[in-house]
PDB file of N, CA and C in Angstrom:
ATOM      1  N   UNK A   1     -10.856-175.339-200.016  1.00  0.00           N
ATOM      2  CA  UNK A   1     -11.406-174.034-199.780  1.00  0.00           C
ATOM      3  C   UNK A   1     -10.972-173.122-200.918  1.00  0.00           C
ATOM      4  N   UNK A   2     -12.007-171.853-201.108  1.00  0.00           N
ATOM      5  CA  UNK A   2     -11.233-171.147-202.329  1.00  0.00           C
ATOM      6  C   UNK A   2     -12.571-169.907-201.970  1.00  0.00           C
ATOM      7  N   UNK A   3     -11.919-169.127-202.939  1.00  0.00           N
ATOM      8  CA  UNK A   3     -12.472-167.581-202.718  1.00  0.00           C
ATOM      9  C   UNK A   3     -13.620-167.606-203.839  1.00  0.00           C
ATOM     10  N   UNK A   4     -14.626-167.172-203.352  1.00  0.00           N
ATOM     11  CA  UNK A   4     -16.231-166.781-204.376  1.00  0.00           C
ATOM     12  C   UNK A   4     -16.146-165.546-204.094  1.00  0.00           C
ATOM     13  N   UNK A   5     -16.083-164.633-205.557  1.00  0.00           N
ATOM     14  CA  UNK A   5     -16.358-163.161-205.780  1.00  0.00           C
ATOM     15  C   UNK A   5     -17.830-163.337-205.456  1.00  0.00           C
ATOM     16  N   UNK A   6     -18.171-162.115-204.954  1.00  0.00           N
ATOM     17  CA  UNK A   6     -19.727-161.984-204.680  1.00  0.00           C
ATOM     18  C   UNK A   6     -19.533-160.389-204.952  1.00  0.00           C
ATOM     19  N   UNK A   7     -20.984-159.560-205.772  1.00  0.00           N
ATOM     20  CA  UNK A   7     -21.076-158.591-205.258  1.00  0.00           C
ATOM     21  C   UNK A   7     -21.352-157.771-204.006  1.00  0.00           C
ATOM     22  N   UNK A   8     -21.088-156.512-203.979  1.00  0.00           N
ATOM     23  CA  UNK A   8     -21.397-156.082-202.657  1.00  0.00           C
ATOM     24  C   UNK A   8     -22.773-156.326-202.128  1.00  0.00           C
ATOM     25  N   UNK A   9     -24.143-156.065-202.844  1.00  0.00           N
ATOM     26  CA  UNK A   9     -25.299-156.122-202.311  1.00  0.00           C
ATOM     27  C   UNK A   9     -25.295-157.500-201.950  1.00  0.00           C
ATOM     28  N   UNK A  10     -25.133-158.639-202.495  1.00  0.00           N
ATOM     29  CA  UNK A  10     -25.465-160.375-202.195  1.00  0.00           C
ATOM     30  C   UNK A  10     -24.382-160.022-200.559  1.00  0.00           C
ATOM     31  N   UNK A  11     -23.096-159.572-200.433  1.00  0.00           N
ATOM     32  CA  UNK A  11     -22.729-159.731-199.396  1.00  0.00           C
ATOM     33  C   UNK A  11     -23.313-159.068-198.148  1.00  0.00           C
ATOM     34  N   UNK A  12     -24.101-157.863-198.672  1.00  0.00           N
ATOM     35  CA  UNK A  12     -24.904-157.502-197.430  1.00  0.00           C
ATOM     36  C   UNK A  12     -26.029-158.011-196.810  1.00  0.00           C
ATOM     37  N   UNK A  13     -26.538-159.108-198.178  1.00  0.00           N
ATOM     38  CA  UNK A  13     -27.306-160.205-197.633  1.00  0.00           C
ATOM     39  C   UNK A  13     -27.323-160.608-197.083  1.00  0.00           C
ATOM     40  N   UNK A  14     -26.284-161.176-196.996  1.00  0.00           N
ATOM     41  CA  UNK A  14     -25.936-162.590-196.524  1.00  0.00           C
ATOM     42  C   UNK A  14     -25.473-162.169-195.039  1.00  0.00           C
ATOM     43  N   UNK A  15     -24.982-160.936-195.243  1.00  0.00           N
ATOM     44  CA  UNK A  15     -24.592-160.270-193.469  1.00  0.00           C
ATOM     45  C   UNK A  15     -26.063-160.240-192.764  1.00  0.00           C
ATOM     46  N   UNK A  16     -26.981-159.533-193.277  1.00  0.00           N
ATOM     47  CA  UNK A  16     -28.113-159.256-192.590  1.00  0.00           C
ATOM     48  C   UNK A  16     -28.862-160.711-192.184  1.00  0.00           C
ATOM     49  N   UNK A  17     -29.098-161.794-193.526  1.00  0.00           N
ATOM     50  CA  UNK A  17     -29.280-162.695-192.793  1.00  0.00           C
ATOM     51  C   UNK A  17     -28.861-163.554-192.092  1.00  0.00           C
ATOM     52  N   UNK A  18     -27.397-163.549-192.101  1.00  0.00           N
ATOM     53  CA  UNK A  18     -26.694-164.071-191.415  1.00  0.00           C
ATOM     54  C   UNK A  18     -26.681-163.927-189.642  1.00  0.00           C
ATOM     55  N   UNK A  19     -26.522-162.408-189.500  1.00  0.00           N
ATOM     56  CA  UNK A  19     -27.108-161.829-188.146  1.00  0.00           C
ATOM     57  C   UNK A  19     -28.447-162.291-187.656  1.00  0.00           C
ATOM     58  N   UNK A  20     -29.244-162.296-188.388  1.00  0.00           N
ATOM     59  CA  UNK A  20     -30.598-162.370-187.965  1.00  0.00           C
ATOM     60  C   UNK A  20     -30.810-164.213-187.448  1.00  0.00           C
ATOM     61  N   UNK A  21     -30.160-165.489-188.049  1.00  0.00           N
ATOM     62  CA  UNK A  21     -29.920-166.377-188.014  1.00  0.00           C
ATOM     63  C   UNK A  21     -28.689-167.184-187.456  1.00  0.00           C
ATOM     64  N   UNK A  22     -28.320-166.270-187.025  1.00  0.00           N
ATOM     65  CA  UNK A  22     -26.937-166.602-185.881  1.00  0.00           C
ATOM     66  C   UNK A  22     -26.199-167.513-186.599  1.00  0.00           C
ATOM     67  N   UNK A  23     -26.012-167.411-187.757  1.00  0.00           N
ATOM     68  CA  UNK A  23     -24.569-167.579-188.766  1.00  0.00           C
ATOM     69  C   UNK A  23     -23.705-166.523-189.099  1.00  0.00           C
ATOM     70  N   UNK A  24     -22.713-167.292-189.754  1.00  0.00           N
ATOM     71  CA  UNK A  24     -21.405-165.919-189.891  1.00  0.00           C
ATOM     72  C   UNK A  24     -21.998-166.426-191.103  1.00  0.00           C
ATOM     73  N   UNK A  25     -21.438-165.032-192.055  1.00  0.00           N
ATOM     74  CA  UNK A  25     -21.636-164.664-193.665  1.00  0.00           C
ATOM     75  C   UNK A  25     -21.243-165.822-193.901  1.00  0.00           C
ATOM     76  N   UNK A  26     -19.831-166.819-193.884  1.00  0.00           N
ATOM     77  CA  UNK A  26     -19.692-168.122-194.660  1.00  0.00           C
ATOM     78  C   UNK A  26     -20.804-168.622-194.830  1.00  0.00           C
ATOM     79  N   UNK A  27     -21.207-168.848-193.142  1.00  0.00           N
ATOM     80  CA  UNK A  27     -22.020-170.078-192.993  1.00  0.00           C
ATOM     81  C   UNK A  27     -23.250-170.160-193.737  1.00  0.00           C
ATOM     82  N   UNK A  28     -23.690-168.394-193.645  1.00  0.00           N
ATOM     83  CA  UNK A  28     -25.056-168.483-194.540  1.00  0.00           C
ATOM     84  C   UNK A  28     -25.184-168.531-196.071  1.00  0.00           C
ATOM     85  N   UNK A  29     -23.917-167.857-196.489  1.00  0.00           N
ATOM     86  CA  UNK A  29     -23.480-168.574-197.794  1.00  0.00           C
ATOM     87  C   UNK A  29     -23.725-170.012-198.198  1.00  0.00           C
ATOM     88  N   UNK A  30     -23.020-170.366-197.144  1.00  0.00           N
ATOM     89  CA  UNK A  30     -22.704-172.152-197.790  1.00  0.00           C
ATOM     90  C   UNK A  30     -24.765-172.405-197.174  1.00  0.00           C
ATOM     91  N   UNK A  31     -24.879-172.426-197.068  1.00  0.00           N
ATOM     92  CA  UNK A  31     -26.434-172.669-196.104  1.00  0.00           C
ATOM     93  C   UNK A  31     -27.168-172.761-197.934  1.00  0.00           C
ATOM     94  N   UNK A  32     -27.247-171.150-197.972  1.00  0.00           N
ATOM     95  CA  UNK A  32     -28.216-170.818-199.369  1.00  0.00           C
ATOM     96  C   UNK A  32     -27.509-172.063-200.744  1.00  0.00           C
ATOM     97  N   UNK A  33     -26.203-172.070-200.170  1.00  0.00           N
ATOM     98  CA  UNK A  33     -25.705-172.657-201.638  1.00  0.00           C
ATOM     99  C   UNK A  33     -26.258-174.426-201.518  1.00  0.00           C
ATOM    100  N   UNK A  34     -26.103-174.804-200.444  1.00  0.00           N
ATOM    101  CA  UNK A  34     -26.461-176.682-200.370  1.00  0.00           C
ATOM    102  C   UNK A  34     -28.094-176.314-200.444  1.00  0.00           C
ATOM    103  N   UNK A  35     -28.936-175.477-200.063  1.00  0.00           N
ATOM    104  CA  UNK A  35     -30.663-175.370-200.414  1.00  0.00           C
ATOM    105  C   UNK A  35     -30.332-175.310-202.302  1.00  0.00           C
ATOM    106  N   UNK A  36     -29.947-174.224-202.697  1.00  0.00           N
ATOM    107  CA  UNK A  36     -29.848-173.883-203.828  1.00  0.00           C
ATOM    108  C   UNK A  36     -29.626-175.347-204.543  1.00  0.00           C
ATOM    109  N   UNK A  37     -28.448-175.846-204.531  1.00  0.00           N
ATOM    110  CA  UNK A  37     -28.150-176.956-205.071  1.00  0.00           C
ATOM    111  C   UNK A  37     -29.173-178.622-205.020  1.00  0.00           C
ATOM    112  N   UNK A  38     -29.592-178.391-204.013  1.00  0.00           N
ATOM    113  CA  UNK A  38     -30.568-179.469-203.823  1.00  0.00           C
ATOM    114  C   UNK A  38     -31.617-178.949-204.279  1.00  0.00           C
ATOM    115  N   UNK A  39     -32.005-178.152-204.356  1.00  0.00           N
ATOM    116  CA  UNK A  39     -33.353-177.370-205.276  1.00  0.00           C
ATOM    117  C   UNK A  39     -33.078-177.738-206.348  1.00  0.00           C
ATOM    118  N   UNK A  40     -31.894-177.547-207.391  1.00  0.00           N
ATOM    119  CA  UNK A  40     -32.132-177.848-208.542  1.00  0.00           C
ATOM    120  C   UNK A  40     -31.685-179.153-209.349  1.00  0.00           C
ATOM    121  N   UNK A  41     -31.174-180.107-207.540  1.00  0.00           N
ATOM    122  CA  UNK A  41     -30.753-181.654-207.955  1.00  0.00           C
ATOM    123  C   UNK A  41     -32.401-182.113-208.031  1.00  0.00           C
ATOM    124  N   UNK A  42     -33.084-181.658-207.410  1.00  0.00           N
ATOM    125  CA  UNK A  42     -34.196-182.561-206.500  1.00  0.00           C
ATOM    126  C   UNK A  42     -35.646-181.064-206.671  1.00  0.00           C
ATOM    127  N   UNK A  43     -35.987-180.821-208.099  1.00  0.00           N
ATOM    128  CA  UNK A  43     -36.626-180.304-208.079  1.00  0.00           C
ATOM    129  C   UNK A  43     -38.132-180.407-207.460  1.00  0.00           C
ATOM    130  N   UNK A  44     -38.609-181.842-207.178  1.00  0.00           N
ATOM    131  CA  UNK A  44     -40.143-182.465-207.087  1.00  0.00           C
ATOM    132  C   UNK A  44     -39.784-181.988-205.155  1.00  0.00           C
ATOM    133  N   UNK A  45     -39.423-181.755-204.931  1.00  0.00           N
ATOM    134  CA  UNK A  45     -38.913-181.515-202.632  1.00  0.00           C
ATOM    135  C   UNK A  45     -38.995-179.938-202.626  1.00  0.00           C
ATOM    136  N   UNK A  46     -39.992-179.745-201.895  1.00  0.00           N
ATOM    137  CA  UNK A  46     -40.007-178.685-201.188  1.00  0.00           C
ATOM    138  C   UNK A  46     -39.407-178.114-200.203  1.00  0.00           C
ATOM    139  N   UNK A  47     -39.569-177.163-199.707  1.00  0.00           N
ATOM    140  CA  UNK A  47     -38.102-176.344-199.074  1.00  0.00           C
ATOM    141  C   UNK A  47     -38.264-177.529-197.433  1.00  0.00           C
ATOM    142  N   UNK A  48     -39.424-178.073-196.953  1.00  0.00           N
ATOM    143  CA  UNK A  48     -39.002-178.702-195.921  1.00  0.00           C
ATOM    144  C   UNK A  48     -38.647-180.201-195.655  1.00  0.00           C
ATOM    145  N   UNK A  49     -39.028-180.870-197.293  1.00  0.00           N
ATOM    146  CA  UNK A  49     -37.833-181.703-197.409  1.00  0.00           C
ATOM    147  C   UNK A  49     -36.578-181.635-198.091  1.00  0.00           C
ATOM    148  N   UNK A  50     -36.340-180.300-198.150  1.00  0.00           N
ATOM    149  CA  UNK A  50     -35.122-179.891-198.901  1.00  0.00           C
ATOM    150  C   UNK A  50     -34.092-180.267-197.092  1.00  0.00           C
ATOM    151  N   UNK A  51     -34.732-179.262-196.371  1.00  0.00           N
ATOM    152  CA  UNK A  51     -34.470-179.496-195.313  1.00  0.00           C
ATOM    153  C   UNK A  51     -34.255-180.175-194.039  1.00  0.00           C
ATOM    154  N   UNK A  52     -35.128-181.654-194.707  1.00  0.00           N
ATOM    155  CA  UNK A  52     -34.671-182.794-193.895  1.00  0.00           C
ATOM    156  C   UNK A  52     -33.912-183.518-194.410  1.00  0.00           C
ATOM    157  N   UNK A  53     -33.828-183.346-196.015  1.00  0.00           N
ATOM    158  CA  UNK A  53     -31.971-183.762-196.711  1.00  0.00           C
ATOM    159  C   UNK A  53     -30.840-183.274-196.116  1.00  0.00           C
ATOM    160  N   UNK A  54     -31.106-182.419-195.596  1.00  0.00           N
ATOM    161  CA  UNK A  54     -30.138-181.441-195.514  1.00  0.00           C
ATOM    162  C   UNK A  54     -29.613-182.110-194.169  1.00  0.00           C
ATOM    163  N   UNK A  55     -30.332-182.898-193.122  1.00  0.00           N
ATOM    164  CA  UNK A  55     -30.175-182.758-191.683  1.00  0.00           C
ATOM    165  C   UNK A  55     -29.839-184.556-191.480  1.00  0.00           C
ATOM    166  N   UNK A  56     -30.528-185.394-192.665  1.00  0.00           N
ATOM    167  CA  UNK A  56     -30.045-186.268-192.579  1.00  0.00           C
ATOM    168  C   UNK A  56     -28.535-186.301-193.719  1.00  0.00           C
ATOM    169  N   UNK A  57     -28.180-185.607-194.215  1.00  0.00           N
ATOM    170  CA  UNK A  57     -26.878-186.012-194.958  1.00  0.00           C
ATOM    171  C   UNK A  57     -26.133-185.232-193.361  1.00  0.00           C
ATOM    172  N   UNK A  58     -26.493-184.611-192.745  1.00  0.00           N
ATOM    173  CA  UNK A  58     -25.653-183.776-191.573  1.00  0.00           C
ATOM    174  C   UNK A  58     -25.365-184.997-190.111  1.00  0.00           C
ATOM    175  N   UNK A  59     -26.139-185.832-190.287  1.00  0.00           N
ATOM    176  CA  UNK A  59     -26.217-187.253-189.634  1.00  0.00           C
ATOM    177  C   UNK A  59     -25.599-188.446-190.068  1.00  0.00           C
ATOM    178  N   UNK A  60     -25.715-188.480-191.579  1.00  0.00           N
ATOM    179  CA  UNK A  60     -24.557-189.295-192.285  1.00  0.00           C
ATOM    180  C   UNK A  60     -22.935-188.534-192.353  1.00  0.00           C
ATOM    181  N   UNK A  61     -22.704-187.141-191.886  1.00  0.00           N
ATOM    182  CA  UNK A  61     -21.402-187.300-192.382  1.00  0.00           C
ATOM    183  C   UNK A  61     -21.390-185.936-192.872  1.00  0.00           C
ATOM    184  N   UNK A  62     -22.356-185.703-193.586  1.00  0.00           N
ATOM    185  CA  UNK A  62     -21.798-184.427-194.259  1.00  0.00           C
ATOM    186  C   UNK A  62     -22.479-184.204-195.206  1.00  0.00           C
ATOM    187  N   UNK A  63     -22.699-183.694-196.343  1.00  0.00           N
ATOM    188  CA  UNK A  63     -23.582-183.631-197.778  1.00  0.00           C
ATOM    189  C   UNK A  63     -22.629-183.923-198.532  1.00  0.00           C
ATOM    190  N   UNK A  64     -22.709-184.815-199.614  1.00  0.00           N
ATOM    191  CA  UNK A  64     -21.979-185.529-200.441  1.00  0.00           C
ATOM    192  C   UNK A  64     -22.841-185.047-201.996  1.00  0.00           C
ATOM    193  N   UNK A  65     -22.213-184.819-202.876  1.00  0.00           N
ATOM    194  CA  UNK A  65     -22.920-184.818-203.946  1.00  0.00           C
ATOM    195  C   UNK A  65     -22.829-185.753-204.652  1.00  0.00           C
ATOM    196  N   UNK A  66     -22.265-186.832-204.668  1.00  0.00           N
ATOM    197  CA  UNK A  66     -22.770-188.471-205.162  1.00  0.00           C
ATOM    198  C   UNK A  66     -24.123-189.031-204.513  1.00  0.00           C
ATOM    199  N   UNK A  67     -24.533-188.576-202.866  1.00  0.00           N
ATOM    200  CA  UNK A  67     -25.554-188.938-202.656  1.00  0.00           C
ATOM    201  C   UNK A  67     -26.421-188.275-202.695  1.00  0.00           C
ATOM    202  N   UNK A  68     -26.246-187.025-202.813  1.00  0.00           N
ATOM    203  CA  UNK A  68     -27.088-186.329-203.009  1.00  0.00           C
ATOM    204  C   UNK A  68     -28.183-186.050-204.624  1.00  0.00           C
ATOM    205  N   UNK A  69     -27.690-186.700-205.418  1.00  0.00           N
ATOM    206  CA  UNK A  69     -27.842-186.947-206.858  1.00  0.00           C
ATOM    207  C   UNK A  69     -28.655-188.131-206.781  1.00  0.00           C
ATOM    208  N   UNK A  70     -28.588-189.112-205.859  1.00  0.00           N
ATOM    209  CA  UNK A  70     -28.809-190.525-205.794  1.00  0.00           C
ATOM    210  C   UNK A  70     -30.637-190.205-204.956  1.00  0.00           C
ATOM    211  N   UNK A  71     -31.469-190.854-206.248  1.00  0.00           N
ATOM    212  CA  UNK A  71     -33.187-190.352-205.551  1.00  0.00           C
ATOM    213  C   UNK A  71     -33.525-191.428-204.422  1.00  0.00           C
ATOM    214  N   UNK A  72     -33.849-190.764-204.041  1.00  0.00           N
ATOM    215  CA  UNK A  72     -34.713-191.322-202.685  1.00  0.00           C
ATOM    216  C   UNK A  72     -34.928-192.736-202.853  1.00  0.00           C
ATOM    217  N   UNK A  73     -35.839-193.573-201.821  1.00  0.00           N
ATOM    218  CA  UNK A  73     -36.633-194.504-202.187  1.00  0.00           C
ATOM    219  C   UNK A  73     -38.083-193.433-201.425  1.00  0.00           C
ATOM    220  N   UNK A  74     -38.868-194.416-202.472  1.00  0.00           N
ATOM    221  CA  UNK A  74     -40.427-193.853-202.323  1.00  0.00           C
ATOM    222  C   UNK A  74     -40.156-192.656-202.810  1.00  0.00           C
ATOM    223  N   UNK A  75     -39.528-191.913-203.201  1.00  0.00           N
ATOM    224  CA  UNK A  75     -40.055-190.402-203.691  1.00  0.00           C
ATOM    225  C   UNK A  75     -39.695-190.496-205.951  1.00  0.00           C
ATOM    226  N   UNK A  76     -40.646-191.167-206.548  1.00  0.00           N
ATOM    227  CA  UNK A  76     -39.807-191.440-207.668  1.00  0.00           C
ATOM    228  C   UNK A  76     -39.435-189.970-208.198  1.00  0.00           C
ATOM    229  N   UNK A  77     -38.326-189.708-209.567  1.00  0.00           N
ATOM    230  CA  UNK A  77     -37.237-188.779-209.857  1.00  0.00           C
ATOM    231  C   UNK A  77     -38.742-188.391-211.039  1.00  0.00           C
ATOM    232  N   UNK A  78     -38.527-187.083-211.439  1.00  0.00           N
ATOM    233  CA  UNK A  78     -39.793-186.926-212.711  1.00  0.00           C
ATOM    234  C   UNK A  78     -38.378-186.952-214.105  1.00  0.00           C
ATOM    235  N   UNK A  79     -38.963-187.891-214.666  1.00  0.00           N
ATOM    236  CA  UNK A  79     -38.535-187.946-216.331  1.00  0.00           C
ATOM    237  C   UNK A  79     -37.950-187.025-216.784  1.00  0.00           C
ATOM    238  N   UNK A  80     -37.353-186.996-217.300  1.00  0.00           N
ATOM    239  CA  UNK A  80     -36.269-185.559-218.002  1.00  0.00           C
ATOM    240  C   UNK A  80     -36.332-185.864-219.744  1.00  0.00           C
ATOM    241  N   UNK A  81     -36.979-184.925-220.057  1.00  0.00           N
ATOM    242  CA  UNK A  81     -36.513-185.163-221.547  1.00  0.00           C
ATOM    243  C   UNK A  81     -35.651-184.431-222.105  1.00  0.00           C
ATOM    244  N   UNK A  82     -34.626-184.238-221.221  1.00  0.00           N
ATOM    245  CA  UNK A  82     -33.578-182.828-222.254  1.00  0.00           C
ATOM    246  C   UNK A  82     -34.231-181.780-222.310  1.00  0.00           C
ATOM    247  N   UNK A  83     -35.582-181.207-222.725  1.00  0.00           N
ATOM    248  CA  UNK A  83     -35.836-180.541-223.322  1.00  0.00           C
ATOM    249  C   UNK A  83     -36.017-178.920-221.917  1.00  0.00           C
ATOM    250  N   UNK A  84     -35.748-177.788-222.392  1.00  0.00           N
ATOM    251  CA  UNK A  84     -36.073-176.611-221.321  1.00  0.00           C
ATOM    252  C   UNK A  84     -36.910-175.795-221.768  1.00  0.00           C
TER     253      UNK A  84
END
């Protein structure tokens, strides 16, 4: 565990949606941060199979970022050329 500076406005975010979604500020923190992160492991998944990653790593155990890095079967990874 460890402390993330946040500014004040992101923390009132995260309060409001947090309330509205019956999480505490952590929770919706950590929530946005494993979407966030799988968004930009797993760019070709949309937010509602972002979200069934999310529910089967929550069935395996937990979210792991070794498996989470690791592509699917049937969904192939798109080519990376370095380039941005």
């Amino acid at each position: 565990m460890g402390i993330v500076k946040i500014s004040d406005l992101m923390h009132e975010n995260l309060r409001v949606a947090g309330n509205a979604l019956s999480r505490s500020i952590n929770a919706q923190a950590e929530h946005w941060m494993r979407v966030g992160m799988l968004t930009e492991m797993h760019p070709e998944l949309d937010h509602r199979e972002i979200c069934q990653l999310l529910i089967r790593a929550e069935l395996g155990g937990g979210l792991d970022i070794t498996v989470a890095v690791t592509p699917r079967p049937g969904k192939p990874r798109a080519s990376s050329t370095g380039k941005h």
